[in-house]
Structure formats: C-alpha cells, structure tokens
C-alpha atoms as a PDB file:
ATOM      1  CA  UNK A   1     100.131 146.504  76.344  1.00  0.00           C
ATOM      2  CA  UNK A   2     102.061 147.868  79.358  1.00  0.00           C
ATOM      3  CA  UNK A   3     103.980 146.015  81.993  1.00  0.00           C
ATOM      4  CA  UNK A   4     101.480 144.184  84.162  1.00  0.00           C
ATOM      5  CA  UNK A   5      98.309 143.922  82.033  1.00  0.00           C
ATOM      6  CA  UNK A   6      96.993 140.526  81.218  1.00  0.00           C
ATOM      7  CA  UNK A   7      97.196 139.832  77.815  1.00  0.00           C
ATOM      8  CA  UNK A   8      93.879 137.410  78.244  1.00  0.00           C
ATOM      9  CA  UNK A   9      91.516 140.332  77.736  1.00  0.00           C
ATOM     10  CA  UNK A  10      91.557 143.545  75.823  1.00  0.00           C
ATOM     11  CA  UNK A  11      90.344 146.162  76.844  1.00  0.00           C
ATOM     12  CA  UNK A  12      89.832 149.799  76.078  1.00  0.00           C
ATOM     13  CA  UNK A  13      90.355 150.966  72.675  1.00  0.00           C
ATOM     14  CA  UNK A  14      87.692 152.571  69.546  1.00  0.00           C
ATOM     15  CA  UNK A  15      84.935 149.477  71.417  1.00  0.00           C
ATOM     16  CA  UNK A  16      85.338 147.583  74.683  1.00  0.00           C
ATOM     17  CA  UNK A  17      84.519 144.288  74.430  1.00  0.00           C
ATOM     18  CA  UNK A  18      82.810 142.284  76.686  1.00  0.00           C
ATOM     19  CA  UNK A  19      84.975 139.553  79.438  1.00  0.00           C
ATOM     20  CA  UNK A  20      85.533 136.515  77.995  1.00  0.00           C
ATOM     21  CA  UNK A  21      82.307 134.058  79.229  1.00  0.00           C
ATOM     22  CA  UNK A  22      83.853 131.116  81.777  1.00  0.00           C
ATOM     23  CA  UNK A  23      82.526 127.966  80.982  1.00  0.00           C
ATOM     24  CA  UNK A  24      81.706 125.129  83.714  1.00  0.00           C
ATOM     25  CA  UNK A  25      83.980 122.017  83.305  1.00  0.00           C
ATOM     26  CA  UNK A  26      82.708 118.947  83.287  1.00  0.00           C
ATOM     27  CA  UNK A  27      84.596 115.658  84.693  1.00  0.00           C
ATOM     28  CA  UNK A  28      84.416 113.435  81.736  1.00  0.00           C
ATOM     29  CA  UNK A  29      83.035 110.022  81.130  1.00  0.00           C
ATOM     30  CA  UNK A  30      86.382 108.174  80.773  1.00  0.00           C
ATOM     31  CA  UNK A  31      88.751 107.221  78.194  1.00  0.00           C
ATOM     32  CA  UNK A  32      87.731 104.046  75.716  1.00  0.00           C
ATOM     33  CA  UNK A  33      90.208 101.746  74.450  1.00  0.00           C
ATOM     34  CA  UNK A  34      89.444 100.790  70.982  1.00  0.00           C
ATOM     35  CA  UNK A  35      91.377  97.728  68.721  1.00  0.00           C
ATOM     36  CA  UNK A  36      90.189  98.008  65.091  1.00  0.00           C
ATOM     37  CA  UNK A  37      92.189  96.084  62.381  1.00  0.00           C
ATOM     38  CA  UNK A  38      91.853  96.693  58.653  1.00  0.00           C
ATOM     39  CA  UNK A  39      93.657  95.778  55.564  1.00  0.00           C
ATOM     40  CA  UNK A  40      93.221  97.654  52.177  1.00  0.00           C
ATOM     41  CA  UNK A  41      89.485  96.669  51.558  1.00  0.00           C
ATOM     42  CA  UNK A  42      88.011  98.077  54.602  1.00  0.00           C
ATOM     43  CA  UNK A  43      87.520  97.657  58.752  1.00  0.00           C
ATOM     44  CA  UNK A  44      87.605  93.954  59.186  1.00  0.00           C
ATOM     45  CA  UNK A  45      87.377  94.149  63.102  1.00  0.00           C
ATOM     46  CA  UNK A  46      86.676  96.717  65.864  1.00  0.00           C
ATOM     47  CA  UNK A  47      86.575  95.953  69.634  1.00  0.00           C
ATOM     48  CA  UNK A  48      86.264  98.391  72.660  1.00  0.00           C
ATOM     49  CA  UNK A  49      87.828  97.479  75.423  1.00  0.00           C
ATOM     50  CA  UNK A  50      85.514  96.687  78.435  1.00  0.00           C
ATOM     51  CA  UNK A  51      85.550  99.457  81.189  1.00  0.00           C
ATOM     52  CA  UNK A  52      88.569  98.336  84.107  1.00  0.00           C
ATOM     53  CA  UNK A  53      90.210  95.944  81.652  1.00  0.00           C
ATOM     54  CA  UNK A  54      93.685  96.148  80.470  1.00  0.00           C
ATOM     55  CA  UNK A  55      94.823  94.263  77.383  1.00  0.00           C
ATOM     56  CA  UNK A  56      96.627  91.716  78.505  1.00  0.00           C
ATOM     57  CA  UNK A  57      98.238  88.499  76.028  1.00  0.00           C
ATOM     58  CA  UNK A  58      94.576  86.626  76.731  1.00  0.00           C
ATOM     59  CA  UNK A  59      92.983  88.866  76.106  1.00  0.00           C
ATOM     60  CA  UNK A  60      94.595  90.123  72.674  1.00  0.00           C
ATOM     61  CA  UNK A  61      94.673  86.674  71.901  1.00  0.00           C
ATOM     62  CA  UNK A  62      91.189  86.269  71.839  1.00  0.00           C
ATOM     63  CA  UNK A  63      91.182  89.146  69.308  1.00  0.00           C
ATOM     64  CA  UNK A  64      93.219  87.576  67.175  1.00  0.00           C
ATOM     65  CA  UNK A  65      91.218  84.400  67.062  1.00  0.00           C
ATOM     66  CA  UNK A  66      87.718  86.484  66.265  1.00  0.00           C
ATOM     67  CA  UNK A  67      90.213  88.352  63.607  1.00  0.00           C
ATOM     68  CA  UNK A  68      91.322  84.920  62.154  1.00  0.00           C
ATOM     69  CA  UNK A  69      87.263  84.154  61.907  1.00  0.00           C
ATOM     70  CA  UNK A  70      86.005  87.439  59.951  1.00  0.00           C
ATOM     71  CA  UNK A  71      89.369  87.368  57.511  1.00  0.00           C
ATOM     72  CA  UNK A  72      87.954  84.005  56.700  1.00  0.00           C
ATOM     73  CA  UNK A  73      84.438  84.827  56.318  1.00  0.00           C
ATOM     74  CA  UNK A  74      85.103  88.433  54.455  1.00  0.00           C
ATOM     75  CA  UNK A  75      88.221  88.100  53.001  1.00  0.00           C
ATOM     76  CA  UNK A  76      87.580  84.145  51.663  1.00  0.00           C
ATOM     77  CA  UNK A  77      90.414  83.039  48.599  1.00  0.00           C
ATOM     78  CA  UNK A  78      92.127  86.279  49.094  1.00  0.00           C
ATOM     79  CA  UNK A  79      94.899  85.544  51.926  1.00  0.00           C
ATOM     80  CA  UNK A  80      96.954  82.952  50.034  1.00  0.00           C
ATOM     81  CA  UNK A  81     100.081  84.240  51.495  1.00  0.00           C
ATOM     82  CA  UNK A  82      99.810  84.822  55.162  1.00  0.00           C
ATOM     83  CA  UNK A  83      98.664  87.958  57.101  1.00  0.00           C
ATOM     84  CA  UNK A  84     101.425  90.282  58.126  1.00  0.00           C
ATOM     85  CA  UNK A  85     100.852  92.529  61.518  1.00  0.00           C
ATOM     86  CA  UNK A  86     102.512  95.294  63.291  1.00  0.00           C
ATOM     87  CA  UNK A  87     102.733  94.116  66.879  1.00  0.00           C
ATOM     88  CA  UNK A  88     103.991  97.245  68.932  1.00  0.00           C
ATOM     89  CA  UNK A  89     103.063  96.767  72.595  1.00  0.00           C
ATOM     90  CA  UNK A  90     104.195  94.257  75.268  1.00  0.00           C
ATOM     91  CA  UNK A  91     100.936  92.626  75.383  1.00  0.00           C
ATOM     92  CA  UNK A  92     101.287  91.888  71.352  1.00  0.00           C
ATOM     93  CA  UNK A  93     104.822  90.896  71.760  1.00  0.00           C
ATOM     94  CA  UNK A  94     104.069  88.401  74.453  1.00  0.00           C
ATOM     95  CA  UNK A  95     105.120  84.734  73.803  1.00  0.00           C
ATOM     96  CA  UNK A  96     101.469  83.641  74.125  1.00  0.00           C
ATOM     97  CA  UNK A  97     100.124  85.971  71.488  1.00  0.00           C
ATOM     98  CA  UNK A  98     102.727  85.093  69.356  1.00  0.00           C
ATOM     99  CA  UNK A  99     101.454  81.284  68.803  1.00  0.00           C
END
C-alpha cells in the first residue's frame, strides 16, 4: 500500500473486489441486569432486574430472602453448614443486606 491509501478496502490487483456493504445501525433495546445464583448442582435462582431499577440493599435483600426459600425447597438436608457468598458490590456490602 502507498502513503495515503486506506487500508479498509483493497483494491486493484489479479480481481477487484467489490466495497465493503455498510450496514444500518440500529439503537438497541437496552441493557438487562440479570442476578442468577448457583452452587455446584445447578441454577438455584435467576432474576432480571426490572427496567429503571437499580439494585439497591432492599432490593438485594429481597433476593436473598426468595434465595433462602428455593435453597430450602431444592437443596432440602444438604446445607448443614451454612451458605457462603461472594458479596462484591456496595449494594451487597450494605449493613442491611448483611442481616
């Protein structure tokens, strides 16, 4: 290629090829927030996150109560121990999620 070609399309050469096609964009429909928690048997829980929300302590609170419900109903004689979680953001960290 020489000094001032675009390197986006070839051409010349033994065949020229056709310019690339341009394809319209669309705007999409918006990013989903999904919480699913699983342990070594399988998904026990998955919740999207209603459109406008943010997770907040309630509301990840909540989630852990409807957890607390299925590991009971699926998971029935096997926690004898306790359940251990990774808690990464502030709203899993907050003092009322933690009781």
């Amino acid at each position: 290629m020489t000094r001032g070609q675009s390197n986006n399309q070839w051409s010349g050469g033994i065949a020229a090829h056709p310019a690339p096609q341009k394809f319209r964009v669309q705007k999409s429909v918006g990013k989903v927030l999904a919480s699913i928690f699983w342990d070594q048997d399988g998904i026990l829980l998955t919740d999207y996150l209603p459109h406008g929300q943010t997770i907040n302590a309630e509301y990840y609170s909540s989630l852990l109560v409807q957890l607390k419900d299925i590991l009971k109903e699926k998971r029935r004689g096997k926690v004898t121990k306790g359940v251990l979680f990774l808690h990464n953001a502030p709203a899993h960290r907050a003092l009322a999620t933690q009781k």
